[in-house]
Structures are given as C-alpha cells and as structure tokens.
PDB file of N, CA and C in Angstrom:
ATOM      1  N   UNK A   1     -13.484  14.285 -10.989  1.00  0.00           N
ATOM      2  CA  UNK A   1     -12.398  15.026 -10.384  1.00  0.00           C
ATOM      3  C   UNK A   1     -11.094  14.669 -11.100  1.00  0.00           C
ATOM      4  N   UNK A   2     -10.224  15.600 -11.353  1.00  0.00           N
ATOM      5  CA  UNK A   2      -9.099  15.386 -11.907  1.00  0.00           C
ATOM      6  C   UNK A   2      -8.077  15.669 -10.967  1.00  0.00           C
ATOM      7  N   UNK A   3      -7.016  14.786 -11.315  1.00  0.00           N
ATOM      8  CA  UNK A   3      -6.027  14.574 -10.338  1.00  0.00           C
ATOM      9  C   UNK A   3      -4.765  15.112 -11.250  1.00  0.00           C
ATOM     10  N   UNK A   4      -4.214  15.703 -10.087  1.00  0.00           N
ATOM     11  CA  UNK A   4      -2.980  16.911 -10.582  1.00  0.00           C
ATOM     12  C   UNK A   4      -1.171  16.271 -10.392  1.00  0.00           C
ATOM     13  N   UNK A   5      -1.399  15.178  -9.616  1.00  0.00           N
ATOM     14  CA  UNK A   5      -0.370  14.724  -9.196  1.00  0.00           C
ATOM     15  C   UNK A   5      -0.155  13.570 -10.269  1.00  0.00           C
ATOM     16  N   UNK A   6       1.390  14.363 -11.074  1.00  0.00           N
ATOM     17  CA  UNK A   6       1.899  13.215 -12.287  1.00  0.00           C
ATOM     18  C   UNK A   6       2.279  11.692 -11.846  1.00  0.00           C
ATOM     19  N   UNK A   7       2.741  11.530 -10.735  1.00  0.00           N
ATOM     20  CA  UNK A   7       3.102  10.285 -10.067  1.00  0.00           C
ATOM     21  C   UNK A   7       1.496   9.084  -9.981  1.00  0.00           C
ATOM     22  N   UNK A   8       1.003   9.899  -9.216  1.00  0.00           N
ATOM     23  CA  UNK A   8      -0.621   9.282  -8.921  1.00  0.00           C
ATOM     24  C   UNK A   8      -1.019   9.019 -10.045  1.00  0.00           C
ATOM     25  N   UNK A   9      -1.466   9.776 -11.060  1.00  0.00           N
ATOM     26  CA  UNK A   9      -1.779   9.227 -12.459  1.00  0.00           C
ATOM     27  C   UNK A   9      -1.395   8.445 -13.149  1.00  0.00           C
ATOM     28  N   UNK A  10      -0.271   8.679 -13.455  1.00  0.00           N
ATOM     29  CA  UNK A  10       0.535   7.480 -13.948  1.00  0.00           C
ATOM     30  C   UNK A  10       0.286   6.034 -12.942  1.00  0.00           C
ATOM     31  N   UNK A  11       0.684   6.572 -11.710  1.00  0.00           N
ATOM     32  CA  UNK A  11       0.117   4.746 -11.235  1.00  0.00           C
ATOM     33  C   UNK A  11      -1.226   4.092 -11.116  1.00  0.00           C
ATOM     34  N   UNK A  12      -2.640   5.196 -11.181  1.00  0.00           N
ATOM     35  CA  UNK A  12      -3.691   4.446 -11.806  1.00  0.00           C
ATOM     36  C   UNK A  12      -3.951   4.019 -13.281  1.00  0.00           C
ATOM     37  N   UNK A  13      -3.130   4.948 -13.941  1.00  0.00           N
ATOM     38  CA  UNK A  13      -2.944   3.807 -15.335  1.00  0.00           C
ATOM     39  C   UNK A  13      -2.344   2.835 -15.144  1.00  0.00           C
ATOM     40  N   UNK A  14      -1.408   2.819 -14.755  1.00  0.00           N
ATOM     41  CA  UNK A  14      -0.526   1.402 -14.258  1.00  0.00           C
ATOM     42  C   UNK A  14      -1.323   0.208 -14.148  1.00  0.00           C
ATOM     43  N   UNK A  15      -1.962   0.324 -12.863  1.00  0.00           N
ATOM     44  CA  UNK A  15      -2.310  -0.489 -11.974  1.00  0.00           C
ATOM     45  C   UNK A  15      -3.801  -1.108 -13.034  1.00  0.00           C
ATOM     46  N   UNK A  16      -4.218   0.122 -13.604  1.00  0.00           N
ATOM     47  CA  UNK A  16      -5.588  -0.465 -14.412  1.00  0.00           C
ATOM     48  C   UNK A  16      -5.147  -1.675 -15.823  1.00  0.00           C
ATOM     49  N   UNK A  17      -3.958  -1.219 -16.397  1.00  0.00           N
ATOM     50  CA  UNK A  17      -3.076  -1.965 -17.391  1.00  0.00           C
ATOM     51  C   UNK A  17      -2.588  -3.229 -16.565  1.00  0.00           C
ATOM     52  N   UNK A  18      -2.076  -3.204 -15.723  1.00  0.00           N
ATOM     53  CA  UNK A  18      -1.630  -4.328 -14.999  1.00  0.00           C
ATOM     54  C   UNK A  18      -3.026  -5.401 -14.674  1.00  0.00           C
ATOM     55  N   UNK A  19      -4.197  -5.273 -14.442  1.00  0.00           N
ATOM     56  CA  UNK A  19      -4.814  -5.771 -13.673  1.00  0.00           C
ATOM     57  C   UNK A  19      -5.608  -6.422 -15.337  1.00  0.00           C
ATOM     58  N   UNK A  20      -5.748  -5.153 -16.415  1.00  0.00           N
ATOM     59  CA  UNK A  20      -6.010  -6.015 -17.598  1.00  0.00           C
ATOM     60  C   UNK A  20      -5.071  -7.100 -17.726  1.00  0.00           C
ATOM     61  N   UNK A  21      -4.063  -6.832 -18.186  1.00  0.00           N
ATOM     62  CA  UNK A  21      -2.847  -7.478 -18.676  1.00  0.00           C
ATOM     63  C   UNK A  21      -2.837  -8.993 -18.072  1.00  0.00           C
ATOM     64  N   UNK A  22      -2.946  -8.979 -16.601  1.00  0.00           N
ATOM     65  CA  UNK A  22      -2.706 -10.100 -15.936  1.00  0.00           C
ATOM     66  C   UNK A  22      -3.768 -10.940 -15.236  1.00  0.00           C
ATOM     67  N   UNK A  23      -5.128 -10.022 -15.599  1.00  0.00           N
ATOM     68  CA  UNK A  23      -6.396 -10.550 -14.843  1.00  0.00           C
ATOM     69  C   UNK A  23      -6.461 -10.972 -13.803  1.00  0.00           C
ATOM     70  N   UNK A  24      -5.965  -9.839 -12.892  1.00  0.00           N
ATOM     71  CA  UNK A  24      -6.254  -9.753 -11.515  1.00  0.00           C
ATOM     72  C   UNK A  24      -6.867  -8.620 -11.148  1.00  0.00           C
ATOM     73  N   UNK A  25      -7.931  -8.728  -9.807  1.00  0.00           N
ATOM     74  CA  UNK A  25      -8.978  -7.701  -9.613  1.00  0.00           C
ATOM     75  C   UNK A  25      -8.144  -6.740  -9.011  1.00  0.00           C
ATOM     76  N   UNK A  26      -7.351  -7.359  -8.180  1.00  0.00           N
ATOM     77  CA  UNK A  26      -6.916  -6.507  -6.891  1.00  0.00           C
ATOM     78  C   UNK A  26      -6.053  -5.085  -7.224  1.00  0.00           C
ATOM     79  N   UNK A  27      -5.295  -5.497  -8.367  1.00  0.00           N
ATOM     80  CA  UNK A  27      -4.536  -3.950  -9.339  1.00  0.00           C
ATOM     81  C   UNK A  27      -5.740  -2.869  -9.474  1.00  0.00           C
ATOM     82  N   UNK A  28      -6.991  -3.682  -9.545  1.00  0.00           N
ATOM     83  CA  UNK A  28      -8.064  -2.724 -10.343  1.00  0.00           C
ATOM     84  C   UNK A  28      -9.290  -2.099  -8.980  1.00  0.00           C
ATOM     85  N   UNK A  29      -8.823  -2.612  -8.575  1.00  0.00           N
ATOM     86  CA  UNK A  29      -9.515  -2.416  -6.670  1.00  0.00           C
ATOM     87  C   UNK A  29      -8.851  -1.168  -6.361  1.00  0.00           C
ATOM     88  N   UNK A  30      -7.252  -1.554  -6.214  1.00  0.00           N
ATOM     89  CA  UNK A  30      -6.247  -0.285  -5.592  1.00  0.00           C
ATOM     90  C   UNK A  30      -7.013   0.820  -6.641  1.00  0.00           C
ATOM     91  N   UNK A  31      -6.544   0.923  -7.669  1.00  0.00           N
ATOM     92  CA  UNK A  31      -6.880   1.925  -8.672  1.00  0.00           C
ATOM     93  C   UNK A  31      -8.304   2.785  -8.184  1.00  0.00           C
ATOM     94  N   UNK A  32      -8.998   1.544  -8.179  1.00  0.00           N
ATOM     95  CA  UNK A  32     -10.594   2.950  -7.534  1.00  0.00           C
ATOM     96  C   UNK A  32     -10.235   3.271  -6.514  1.00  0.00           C
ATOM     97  N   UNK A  33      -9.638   2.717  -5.783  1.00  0.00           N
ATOM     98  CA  UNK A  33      -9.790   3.475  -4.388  1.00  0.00           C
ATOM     99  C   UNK A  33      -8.522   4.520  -4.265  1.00  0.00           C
ATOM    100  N   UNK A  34      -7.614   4.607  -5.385  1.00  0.00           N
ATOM    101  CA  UNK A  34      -7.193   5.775  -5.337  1.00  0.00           C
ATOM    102  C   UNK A  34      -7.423   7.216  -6.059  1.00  0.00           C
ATOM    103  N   UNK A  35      -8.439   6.872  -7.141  1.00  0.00           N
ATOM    104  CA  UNK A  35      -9.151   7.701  -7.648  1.00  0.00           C
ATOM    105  C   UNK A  35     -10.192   8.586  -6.812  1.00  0.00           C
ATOM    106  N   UNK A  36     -10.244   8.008  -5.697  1.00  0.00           N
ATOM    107  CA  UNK A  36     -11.104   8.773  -4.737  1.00  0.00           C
ATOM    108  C   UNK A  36     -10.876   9.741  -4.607  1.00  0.00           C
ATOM    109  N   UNK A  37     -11.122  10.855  -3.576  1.00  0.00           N
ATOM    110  CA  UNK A  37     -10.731  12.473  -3.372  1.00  0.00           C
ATOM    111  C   UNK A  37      -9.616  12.084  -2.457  1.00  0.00           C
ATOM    112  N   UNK A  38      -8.540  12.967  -2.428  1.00  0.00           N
ATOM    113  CA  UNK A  38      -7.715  12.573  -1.579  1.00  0.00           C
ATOM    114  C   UNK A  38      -8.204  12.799  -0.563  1.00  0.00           C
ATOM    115  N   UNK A  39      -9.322  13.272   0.418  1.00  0.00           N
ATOM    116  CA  UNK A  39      -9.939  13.174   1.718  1.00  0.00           C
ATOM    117  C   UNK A  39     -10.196  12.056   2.301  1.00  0.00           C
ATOM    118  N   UNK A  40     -10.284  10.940   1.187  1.00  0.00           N
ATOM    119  CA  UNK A  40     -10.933   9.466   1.312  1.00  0.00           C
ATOM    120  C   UNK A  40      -9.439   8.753   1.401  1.00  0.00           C
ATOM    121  N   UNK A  41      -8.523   8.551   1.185  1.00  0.00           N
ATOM    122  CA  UNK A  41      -7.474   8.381   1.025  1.00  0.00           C
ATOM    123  C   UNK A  41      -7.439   7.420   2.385  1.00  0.00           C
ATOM    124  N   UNK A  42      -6.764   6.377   2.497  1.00  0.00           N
ATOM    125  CA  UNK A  42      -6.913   5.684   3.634  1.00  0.00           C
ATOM    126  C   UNK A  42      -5.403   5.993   5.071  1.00  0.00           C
ATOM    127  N   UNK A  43      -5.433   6.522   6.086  1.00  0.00           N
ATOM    128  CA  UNK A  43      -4.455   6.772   6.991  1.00  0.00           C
ATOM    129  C   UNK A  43      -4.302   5.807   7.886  1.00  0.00           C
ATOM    130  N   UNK A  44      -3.227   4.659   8.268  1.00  0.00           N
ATOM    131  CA  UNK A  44      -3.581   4.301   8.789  1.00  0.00           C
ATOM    132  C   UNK A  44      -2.223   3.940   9.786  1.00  0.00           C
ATOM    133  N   UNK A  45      -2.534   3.820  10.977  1.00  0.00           N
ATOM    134  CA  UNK A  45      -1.245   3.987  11.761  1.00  0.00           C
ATOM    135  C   UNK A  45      -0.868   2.447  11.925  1.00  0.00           C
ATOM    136  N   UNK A  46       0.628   2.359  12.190  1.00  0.00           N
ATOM    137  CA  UNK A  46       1.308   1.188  12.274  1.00  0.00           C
ATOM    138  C   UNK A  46       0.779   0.320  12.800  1.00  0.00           C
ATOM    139  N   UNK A  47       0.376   0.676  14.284  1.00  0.00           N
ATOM    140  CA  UNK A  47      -0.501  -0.618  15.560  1.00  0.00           C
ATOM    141  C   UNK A  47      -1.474  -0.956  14.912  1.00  0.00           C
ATOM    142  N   UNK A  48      -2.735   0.070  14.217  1.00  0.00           N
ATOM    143  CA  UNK A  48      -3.451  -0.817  13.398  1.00  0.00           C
ATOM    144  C   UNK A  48      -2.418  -1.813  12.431  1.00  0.00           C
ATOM    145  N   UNK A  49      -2.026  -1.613  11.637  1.00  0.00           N
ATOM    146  CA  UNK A  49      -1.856  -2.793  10.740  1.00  0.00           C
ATOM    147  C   UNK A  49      -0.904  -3.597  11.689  1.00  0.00           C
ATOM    148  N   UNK A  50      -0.253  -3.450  13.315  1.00  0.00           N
ATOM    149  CA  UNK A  50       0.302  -4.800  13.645  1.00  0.00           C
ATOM    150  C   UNK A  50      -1.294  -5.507  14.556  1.00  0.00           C
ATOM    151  N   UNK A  51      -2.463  -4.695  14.664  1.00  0.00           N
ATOM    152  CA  UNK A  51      -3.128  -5.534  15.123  1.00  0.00           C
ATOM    153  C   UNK A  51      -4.020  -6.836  14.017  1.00  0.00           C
ATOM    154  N   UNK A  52      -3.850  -6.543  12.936  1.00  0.00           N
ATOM    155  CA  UNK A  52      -5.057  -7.124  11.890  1.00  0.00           C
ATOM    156  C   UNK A  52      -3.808  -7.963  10.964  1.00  0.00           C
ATOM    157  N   UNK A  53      -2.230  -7.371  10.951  1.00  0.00           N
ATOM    158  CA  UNK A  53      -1.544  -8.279   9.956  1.00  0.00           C
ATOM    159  C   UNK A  53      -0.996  -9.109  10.931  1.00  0.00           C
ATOM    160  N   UNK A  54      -0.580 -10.643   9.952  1.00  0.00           N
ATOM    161  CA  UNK A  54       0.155 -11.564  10.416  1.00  0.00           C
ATOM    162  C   UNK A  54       1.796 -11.248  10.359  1.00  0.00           C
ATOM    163  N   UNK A  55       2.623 -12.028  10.928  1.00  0.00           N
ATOM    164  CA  UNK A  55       4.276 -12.248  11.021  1.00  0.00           C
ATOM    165  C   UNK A  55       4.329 -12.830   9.230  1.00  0.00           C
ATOM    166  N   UNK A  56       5.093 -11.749   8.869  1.00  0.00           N
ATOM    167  CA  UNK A  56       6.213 -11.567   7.533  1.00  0.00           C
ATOM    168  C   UNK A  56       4.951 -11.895   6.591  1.00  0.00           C
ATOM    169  N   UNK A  57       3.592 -11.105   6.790  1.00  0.00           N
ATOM    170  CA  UNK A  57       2.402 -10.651   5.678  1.00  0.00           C
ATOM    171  C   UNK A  57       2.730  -9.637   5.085  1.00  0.00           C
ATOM    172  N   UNK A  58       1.873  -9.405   3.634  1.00  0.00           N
ATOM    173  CA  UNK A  58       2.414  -8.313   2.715  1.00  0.00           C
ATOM    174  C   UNK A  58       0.821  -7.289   2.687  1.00  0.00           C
ATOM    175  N   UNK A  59       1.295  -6.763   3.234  1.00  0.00           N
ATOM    176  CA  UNK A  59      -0.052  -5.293   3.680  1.00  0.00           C
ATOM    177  C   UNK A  59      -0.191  -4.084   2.521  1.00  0.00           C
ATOM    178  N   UNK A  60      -1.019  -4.229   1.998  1.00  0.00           N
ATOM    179  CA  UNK A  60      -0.972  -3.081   1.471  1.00  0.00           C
ATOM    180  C   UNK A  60      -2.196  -1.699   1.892  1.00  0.00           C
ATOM    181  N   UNK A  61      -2.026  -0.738   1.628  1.00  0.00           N
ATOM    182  CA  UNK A  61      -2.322   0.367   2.227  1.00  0.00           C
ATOM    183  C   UNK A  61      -2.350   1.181   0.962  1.00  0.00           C
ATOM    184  N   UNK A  62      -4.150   1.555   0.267  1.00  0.00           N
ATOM    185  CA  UNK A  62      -3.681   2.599  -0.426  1.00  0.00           C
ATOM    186  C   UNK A  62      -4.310   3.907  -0.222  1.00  0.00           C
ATOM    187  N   UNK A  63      -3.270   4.200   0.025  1.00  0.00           N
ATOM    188  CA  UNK A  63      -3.071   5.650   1.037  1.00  0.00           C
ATOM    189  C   UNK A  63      -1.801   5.607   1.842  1.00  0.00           C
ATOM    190  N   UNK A  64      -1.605   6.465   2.747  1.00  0.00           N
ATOM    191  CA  UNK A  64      -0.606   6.813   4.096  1.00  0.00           C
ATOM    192  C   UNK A  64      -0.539   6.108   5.130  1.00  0.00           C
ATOM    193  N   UNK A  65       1.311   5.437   5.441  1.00  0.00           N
ATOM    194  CA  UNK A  65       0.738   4.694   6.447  1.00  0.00           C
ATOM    195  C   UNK A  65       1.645   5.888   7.689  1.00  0.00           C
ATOM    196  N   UNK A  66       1.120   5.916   8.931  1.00  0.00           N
ATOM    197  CA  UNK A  66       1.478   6.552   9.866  1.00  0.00           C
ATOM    198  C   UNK A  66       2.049   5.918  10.620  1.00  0.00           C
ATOM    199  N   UNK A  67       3.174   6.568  12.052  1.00  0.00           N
ATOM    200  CA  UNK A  67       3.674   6.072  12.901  1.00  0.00           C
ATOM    201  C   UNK A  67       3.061   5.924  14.831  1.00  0.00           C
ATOM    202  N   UNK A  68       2.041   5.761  14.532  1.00  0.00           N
ATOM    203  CA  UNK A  68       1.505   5.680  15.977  1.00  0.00           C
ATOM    204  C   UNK A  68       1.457   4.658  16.292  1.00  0.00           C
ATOM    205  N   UNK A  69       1.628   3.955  17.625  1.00  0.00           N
ATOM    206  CA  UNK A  69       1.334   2.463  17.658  1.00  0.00           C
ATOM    207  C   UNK A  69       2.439   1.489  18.068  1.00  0.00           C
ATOM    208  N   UNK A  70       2.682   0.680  17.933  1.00  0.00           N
ATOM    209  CA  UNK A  70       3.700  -0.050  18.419  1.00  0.00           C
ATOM    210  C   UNK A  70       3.387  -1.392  17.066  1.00  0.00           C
ATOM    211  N   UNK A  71       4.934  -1.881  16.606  1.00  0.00           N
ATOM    212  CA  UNK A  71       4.751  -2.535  15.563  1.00  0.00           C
ATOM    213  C   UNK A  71       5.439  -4.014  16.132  1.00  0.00           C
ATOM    214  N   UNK A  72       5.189  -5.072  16.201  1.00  0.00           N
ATOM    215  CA  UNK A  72       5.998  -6.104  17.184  1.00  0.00           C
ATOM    216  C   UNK A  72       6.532  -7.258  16.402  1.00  0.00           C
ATOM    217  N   UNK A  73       6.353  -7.510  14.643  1.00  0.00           N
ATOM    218  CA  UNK A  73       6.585  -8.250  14.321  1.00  0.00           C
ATOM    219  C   UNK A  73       6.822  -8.128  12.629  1.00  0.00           C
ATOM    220  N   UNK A  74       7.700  -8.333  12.189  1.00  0.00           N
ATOM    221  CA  UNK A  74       8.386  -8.125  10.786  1.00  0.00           C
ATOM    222  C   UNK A  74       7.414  -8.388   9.450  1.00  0.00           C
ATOM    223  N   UNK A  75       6.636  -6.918   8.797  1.00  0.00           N
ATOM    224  CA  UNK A  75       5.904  -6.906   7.782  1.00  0.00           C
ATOM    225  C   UNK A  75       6.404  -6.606   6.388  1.00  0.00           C
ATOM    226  N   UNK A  76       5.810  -6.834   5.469  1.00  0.00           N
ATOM    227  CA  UNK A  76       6.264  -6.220   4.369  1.00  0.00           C
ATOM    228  C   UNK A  76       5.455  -5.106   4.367  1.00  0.00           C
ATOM    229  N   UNK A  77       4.702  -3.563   3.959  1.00  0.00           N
ATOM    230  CA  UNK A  77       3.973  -3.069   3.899  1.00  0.00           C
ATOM    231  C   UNK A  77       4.287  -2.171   3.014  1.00  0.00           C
ATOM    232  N   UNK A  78       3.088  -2.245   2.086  1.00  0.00           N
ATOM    233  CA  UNK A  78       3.214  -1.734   1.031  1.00  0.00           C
ATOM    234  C   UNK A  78       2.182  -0.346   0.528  1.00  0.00           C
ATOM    235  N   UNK A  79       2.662   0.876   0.475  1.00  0.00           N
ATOM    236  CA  UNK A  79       1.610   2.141   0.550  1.00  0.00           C
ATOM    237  C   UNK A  79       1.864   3.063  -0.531  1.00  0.00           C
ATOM    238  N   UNK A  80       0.999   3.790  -0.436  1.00  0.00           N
ATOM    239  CA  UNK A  80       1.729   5.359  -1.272  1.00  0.00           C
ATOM    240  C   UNK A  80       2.620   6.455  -0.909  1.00  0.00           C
ATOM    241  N   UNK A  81       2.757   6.263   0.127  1.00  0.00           N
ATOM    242  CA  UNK A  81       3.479   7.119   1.074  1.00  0.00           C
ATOM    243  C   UNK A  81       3.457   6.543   2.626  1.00  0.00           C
ATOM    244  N   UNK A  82       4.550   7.132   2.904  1.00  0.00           N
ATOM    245  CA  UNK A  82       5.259   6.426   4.769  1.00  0.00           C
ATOM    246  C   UNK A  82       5.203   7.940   5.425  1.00  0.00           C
ATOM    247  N   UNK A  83       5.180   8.365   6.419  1.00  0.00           N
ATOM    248  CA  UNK A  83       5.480   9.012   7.447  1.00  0.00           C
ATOM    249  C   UNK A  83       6.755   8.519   8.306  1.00  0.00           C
ATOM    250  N   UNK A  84       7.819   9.517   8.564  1.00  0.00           N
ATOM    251  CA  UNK A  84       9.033   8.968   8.795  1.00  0.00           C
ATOM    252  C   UNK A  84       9.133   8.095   9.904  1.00  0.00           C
ATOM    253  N   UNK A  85       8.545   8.692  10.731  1.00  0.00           N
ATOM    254  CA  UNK A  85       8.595   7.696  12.160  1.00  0.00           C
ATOM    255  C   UNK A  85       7.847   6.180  11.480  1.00  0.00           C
ATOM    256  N   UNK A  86       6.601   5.887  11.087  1.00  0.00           N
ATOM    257  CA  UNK A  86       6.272   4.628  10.350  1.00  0.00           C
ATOM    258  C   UNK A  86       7.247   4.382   9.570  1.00  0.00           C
ATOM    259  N   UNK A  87       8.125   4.297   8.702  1.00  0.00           N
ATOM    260  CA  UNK A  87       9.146   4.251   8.155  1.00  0.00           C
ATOM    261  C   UNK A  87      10.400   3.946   8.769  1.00  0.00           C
ATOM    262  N   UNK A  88      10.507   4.451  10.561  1.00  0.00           N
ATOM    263  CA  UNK A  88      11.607   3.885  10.995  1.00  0.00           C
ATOM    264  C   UNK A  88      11.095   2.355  11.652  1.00  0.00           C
ATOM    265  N   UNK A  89       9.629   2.719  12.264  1.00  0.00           N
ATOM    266  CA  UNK A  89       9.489   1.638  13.225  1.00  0.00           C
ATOM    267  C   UNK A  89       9.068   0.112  12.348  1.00  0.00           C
ATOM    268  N   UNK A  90       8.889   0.824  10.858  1.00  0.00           N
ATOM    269  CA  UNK A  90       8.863  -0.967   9.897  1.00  0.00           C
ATOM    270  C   UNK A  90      10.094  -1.359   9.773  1.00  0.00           C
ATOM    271  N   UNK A  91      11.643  -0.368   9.542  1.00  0.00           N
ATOM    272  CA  UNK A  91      12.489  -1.109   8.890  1.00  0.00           C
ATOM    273  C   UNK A  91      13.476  -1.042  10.627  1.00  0.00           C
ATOM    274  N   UNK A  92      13.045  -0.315  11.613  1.00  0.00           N
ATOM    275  CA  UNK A  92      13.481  -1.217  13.118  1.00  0.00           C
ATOM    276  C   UNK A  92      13.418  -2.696  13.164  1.00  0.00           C
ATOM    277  N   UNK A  93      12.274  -3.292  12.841  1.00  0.00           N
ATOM    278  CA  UNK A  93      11.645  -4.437  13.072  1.00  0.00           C
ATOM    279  C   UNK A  93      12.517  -5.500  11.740  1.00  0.00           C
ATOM    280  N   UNK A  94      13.027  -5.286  10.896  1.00  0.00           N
ATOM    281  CA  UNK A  94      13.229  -5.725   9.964  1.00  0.00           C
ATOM    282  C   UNK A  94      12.378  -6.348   8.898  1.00  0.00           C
ATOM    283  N   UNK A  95      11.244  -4.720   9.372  1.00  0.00           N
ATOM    284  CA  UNK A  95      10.431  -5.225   8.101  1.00  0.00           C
ATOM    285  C   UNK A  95      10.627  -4.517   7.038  1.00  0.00           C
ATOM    286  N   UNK A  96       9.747  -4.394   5.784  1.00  0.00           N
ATOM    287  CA  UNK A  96       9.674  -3.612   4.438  1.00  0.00           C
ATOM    288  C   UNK A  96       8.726  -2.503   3.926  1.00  0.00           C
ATOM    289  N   UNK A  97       9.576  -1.584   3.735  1.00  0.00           N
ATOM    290  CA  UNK A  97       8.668  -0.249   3.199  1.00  0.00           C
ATOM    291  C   UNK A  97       8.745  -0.585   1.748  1.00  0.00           C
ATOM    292  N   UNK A  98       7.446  -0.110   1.296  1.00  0.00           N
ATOM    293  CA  UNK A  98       7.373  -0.999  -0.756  1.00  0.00           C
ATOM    294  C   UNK A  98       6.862  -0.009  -1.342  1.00  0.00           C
ATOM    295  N   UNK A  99       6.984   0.394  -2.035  1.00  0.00           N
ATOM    296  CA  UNK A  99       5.780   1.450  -2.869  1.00  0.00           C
ATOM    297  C   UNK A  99       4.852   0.175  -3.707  1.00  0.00           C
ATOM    298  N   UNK A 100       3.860   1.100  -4.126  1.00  0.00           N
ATOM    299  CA  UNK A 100       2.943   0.075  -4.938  1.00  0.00           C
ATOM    300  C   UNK A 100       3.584   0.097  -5.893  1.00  0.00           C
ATOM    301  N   UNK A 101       3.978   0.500  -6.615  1.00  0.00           N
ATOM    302  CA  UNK A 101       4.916   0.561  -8.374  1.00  0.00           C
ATOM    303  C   UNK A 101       5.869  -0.737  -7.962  1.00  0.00           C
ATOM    304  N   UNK A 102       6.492  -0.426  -6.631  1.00  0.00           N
ATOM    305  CA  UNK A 102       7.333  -1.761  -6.720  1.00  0.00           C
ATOM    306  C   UNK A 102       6.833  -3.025  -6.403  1.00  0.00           C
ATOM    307  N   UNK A 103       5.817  -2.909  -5.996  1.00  0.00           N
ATOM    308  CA  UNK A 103       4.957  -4.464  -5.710  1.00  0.00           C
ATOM    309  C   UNK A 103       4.463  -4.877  -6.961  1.00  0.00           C
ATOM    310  N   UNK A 104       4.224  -3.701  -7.608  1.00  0.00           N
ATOM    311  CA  UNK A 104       3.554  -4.332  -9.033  1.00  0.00           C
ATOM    312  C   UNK A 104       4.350  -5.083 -10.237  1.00  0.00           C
ATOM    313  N   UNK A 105       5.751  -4.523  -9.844  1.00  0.00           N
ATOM    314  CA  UNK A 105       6.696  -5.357 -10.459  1.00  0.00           C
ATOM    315  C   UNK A 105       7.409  -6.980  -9.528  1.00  0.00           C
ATOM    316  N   UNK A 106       7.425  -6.458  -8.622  1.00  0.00           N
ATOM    317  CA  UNK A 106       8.005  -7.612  -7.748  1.00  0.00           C
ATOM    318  C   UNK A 106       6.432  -9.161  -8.079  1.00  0.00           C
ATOM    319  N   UNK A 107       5.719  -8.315  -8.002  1.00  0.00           N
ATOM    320  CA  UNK A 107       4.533  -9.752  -7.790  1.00  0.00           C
ATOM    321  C   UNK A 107       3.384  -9.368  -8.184  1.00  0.00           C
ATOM    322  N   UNK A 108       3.287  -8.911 -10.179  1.00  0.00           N
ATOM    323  CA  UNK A 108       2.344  -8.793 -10.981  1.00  0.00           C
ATOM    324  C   UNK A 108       1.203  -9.857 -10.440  1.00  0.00           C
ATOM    325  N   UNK A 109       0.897 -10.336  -9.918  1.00  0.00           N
ATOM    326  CA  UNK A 109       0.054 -11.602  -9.635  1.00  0.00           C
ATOM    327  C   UNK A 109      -1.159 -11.231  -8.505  1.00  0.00           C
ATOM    328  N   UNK A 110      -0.480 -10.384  -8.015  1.00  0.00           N
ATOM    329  CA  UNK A 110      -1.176  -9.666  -6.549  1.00  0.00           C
ATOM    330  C   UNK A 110      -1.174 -10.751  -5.594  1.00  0.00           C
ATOM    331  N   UNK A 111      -0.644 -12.172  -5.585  1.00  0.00           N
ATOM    332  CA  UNK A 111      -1.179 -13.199  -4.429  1.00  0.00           C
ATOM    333  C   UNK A 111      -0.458 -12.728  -3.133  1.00  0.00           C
ATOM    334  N   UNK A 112      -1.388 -13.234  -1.840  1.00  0.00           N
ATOM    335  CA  UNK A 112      -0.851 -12.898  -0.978  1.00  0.00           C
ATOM    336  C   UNK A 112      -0.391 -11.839  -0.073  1.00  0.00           C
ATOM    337  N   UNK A 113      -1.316 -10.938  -0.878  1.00  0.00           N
ATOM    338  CA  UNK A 113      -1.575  -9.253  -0.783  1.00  0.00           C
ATOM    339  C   UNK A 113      -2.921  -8.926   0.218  1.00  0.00           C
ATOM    340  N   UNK A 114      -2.743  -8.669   1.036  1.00  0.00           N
ATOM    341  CA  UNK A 114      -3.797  -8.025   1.898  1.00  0.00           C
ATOM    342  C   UNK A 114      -4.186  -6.475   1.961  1.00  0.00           C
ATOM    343  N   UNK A 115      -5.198  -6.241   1.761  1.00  0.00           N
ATOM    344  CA  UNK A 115      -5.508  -4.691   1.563  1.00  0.00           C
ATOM    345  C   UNK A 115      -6.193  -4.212   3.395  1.00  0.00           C
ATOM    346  N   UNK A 116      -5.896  -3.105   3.571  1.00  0.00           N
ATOM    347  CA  UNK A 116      -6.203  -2.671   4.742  1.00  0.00           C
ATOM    348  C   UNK A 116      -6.326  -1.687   4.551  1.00  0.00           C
ATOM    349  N   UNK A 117      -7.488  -1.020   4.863  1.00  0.00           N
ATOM    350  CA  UNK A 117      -8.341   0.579   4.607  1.00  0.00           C
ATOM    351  C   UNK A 117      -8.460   1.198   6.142  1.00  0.00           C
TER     352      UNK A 117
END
C-alpha cells in the first residue's frame, strides 16, 4: 500500500534512519506500525492513557489521541495527531502535546518512551 500523505512519509523515513543511525528498536517499531492501513491506526482516548500512564511519563501514541475521559495527572504525550478537546485537557493539566518529529529530536535515544496502542 502506498501512502499519499507527504508528512507521514517523510516521518517513516525518518524514524527508520533514526533508529539505524542510533540503534534503537523503538524508532523502527513506530515506523511499522505506521505503515499500517490507516484503519489500523491506533485511537486512543485520554482516560485510557491516564489509566495505564504514570505522573510526568512520556506516552507515545502512534496514531490519534482523543478527548474522552478524564485526564488527572501531568503527561508528556506524544502522537500523530491530537483532537482538540484531547489537546485542551493535556495542556489543562500542565501536561505536553509532542509530535513524534519532535520527540525524535528532543530524545534520539527513545529512553523512557512508552508506547500505547
């Protein structure tokens, strides 16, 4: 399947270069699982990730994160896209909306990165 979206492409090259470059799996993990069909794409609403993440953990999400739920404690979370209400109720809390492009620069290393599908 070929993917039409210039942004998306470019960041599975990214992420596949990054994960050579620095020999880490987890760049190269995100990457398949965004190569998927976008049907597979992971959605996942805020309360999930405040039930499974810890206080001031770095979540990543690749896919959409949504606003359903109740969020109770300050995350970093890091996705391909926010939904606005998820977007207000992370940076209410004084937590962090990240794109993956910017995690990949902030912390080439991937440590400390939790993936949530």
């Amino acid at each position: 399947m070929v993917k039409t979206n210039p942004r998306l492409v470019k960041l599975v090259q990214d992420l596949k270069t990054k994960s050579r470059k620095e020999k880490v799996a987890i760049w190269r993990d995100v990457a398949k699982r965004l190569e998927r069909s976008t049907r597979d794409y992971s959605e996942i609403n805020v309360g999930q990730i405040n039930q499974h993440a810890l206080e001031n953990e770095t979540v990543l999400v690749p896919g959409k994160v949504l606003g359903s739920g109740v969020l109770d404690h300050p995350l970093a979370i890091v996705a391909l896209d926010f939904s606005l209400s998820a977007r207000d109720k992370i940076t209410k809390i004084k937590g962090k909306c990240i794109t993956i492009e910017q995690l990949m620069d902030e912390n080439p290393s991937g440590k400390g990165v939790r993936i949530i599908q």
